[in-house]
C-alpha atoms as a PDB file:
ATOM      1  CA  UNK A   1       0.000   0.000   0.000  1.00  0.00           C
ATOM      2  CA  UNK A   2       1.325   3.340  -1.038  1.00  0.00           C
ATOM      3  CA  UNK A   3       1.149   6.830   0.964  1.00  0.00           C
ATOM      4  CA  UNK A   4       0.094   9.720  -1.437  1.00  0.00           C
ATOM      5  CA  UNK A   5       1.784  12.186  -0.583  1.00  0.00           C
ATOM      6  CA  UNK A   6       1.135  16.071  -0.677  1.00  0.00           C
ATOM      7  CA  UNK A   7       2.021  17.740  -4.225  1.00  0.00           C
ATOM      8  CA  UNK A   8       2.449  20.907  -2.431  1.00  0.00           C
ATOM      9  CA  UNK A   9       5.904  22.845  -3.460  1.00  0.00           C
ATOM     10  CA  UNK A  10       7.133  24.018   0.188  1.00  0.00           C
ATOM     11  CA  UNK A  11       8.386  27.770   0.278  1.00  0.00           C
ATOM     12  CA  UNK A  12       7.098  29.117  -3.258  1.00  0.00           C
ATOM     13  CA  UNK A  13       4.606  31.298  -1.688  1.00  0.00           C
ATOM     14  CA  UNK A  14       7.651  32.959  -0.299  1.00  0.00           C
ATOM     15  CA  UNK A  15       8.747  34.285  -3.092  1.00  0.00           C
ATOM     16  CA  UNK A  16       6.034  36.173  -4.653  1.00  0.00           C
ATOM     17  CA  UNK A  17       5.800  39.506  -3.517  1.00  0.00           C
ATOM     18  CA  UNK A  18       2.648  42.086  -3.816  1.00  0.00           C
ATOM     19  CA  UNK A  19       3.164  44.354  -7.194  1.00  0.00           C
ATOM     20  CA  UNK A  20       2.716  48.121  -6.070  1.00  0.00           C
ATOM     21  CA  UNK A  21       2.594  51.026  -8.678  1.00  0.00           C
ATOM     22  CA  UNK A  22       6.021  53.349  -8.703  1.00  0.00           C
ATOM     23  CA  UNK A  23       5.927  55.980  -6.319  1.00  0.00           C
ATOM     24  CA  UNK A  24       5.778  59.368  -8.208  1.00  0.00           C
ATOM     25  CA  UNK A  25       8.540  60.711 -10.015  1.00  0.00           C
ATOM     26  CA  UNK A  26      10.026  63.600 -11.923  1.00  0.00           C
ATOM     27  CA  UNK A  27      11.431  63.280 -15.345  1.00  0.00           C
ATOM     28  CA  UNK A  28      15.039  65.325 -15.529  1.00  0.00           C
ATOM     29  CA  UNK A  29      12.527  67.563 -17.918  1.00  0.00           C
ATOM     30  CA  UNK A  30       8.870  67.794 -18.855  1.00  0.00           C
ATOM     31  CA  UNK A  31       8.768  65.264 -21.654  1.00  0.00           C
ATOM     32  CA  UNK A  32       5.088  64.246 -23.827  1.00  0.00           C
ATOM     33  CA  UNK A  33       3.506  60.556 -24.154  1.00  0.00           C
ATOM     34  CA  UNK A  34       5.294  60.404 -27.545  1.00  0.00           C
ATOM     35  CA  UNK A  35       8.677  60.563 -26.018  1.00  0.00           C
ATOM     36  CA  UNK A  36       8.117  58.246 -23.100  1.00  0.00           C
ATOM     37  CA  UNK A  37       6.493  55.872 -25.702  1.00  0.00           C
ATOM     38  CA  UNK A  38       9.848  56.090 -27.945  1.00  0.00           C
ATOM     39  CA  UNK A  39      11.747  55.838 -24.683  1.00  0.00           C
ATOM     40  CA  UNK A  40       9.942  52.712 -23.304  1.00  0.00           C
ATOM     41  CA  UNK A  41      10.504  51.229 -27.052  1.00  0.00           C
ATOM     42  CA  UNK A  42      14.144  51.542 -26.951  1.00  0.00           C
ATOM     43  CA  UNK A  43      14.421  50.359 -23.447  1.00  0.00           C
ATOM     44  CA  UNK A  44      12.702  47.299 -24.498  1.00  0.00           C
ATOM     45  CA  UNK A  45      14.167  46.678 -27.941  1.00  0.00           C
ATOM     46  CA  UNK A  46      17.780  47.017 -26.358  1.00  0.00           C
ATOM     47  CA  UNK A  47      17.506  45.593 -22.500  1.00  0.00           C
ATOM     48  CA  UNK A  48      17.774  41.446 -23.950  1.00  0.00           C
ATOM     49  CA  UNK A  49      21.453  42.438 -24.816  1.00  0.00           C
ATOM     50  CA  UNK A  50      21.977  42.872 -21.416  1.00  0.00           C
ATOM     51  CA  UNK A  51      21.271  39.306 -20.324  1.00  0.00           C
ATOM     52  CA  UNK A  52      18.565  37.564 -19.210  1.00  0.00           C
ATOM     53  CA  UNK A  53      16.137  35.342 -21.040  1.00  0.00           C
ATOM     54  CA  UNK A  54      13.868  36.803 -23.954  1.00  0.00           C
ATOM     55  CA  UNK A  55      11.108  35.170 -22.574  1.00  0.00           C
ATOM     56  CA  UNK A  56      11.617  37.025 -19.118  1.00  0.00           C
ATOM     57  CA  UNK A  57      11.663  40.783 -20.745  1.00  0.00           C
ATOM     58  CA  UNK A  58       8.826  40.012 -23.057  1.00  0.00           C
ATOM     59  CA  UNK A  59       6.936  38.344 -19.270  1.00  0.00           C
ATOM     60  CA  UNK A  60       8.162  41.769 -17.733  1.00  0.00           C
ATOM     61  CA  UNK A  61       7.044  44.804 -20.614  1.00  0.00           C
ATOM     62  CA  UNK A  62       3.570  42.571 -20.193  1.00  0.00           C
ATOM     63  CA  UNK A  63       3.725  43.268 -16.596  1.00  0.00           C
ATOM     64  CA  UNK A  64       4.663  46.551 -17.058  1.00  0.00           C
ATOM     65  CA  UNK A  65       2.210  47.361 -19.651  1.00  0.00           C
ATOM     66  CA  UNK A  66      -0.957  45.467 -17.457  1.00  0.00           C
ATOM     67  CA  UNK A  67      -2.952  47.366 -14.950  1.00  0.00           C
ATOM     68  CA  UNK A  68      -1.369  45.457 -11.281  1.00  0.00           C
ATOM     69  CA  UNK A  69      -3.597  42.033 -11.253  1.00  0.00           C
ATOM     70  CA  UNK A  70      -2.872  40.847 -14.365  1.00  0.00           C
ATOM     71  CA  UNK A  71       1.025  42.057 -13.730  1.00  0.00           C
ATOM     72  CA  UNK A  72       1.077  39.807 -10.769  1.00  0.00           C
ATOM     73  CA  UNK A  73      -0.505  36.814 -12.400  1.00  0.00           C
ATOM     74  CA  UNK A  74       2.325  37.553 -15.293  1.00  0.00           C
ATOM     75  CA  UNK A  75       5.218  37.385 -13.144  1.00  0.00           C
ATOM     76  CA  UNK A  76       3.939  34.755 -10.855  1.00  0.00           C
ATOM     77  CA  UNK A  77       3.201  32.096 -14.039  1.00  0.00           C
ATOM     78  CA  UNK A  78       6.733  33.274 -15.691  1.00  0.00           C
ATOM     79  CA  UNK A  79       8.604  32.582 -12.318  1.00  0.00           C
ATOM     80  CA  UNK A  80      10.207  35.999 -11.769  1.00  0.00           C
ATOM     81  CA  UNK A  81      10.772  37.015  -8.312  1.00  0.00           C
ATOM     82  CA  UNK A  82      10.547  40.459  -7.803  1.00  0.00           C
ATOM     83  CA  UNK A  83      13.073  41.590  -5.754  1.00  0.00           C
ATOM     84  CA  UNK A  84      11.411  45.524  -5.723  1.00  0.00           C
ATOM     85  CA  UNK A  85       7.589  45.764  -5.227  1.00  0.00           C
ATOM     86  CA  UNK A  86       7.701  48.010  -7.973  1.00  0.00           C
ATOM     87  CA  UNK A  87       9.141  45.871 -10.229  1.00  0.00           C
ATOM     88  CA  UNK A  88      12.490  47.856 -10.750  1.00  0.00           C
ATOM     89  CA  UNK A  89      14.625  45.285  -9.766  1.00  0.00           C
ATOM     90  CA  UNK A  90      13.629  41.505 -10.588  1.00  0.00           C
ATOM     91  CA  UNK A  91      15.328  37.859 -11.007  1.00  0.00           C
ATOM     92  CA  UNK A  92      14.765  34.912 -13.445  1.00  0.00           C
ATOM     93  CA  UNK A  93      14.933  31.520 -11.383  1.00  0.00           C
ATOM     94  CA  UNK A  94      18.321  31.300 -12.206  1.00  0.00           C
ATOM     95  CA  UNK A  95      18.813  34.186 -10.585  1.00  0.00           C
ATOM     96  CA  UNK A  96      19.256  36.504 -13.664  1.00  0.00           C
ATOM     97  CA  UNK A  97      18.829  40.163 -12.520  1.00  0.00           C
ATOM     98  CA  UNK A  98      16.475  42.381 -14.629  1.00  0.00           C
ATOM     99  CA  UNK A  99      16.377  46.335 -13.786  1.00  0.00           C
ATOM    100  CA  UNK A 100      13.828  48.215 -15.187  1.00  0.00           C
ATOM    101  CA  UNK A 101      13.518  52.088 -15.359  1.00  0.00           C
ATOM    102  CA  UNK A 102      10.454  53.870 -13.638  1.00  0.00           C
ATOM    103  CA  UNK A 103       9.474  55.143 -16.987  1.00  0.00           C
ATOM    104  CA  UNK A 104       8.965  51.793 -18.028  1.00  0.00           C
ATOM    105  CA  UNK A 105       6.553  51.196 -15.317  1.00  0.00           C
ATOM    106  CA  UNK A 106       4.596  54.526 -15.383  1.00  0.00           C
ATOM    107  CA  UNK A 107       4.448  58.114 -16.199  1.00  0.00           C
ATOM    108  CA  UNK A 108       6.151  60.896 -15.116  1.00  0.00           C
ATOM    109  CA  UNK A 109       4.367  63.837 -12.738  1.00  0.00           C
ATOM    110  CA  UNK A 110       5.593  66.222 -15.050  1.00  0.00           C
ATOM    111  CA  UNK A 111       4.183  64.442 -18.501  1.00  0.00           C
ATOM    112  CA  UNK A 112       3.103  66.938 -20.857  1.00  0.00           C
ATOM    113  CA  UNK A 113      -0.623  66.003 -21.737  1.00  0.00           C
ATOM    114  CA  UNK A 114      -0.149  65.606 -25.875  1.00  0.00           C
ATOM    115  CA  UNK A 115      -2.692  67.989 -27.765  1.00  0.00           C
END
């Protein structure tokens, strides 16, 4: 007679932590949507060549893109751990690190409103 056993991973609720929007920040100068769009499109065109997986920055512009529920349930099915609630500092299971710039992860106070 065999004992089934629990399929319960132990400790992987410990590494999830609670997304939380950026706190509010200034831009260096008052910039529009159109250049923090061109901005966040060259962050994420060039940030693979800096290591990490593909599959990891596309899991983490989703996040960043998503309002904070679906953001959580994108980094907890992709494995990240995020290291900063607000997602500017995160690691791949193999312990990969992945920085990402507040403008990636929301708009600046001083955003000029286009039009």
């Amino acid at each position: 007679m065999g004992c089934a056993g629990s399929t319960q991973s132990k400790g992987e609720e410990n590494t999830t932590r609670k997304l939380q929007k950026p706190k509010p920040w200034k831009h260096t100068q008052p910039i529009t949507r159109t250049q923090l769009i061109q901005m966040r499109d060259e962050f994420w065109d060039t940030a693979p060549h800096y290591g990490g997986q593909k599959e990891i920055w596309d899991a983490l512009r989703a996040a960043a893109e998503a309002d904070l529920t679906l953001a959580q349930a994108i980094v907890d099915s992709a494995g990240i751990i995020v290291s900063n609630a607000d997602m500017t500092l995160c690691y791949d299971e193999r312990g990969a690190k992945y920085e990402l710039p507040k403008y990636v992860l929301s708009e600046p106070t001083n955003l000029i409103r286009d039009g």
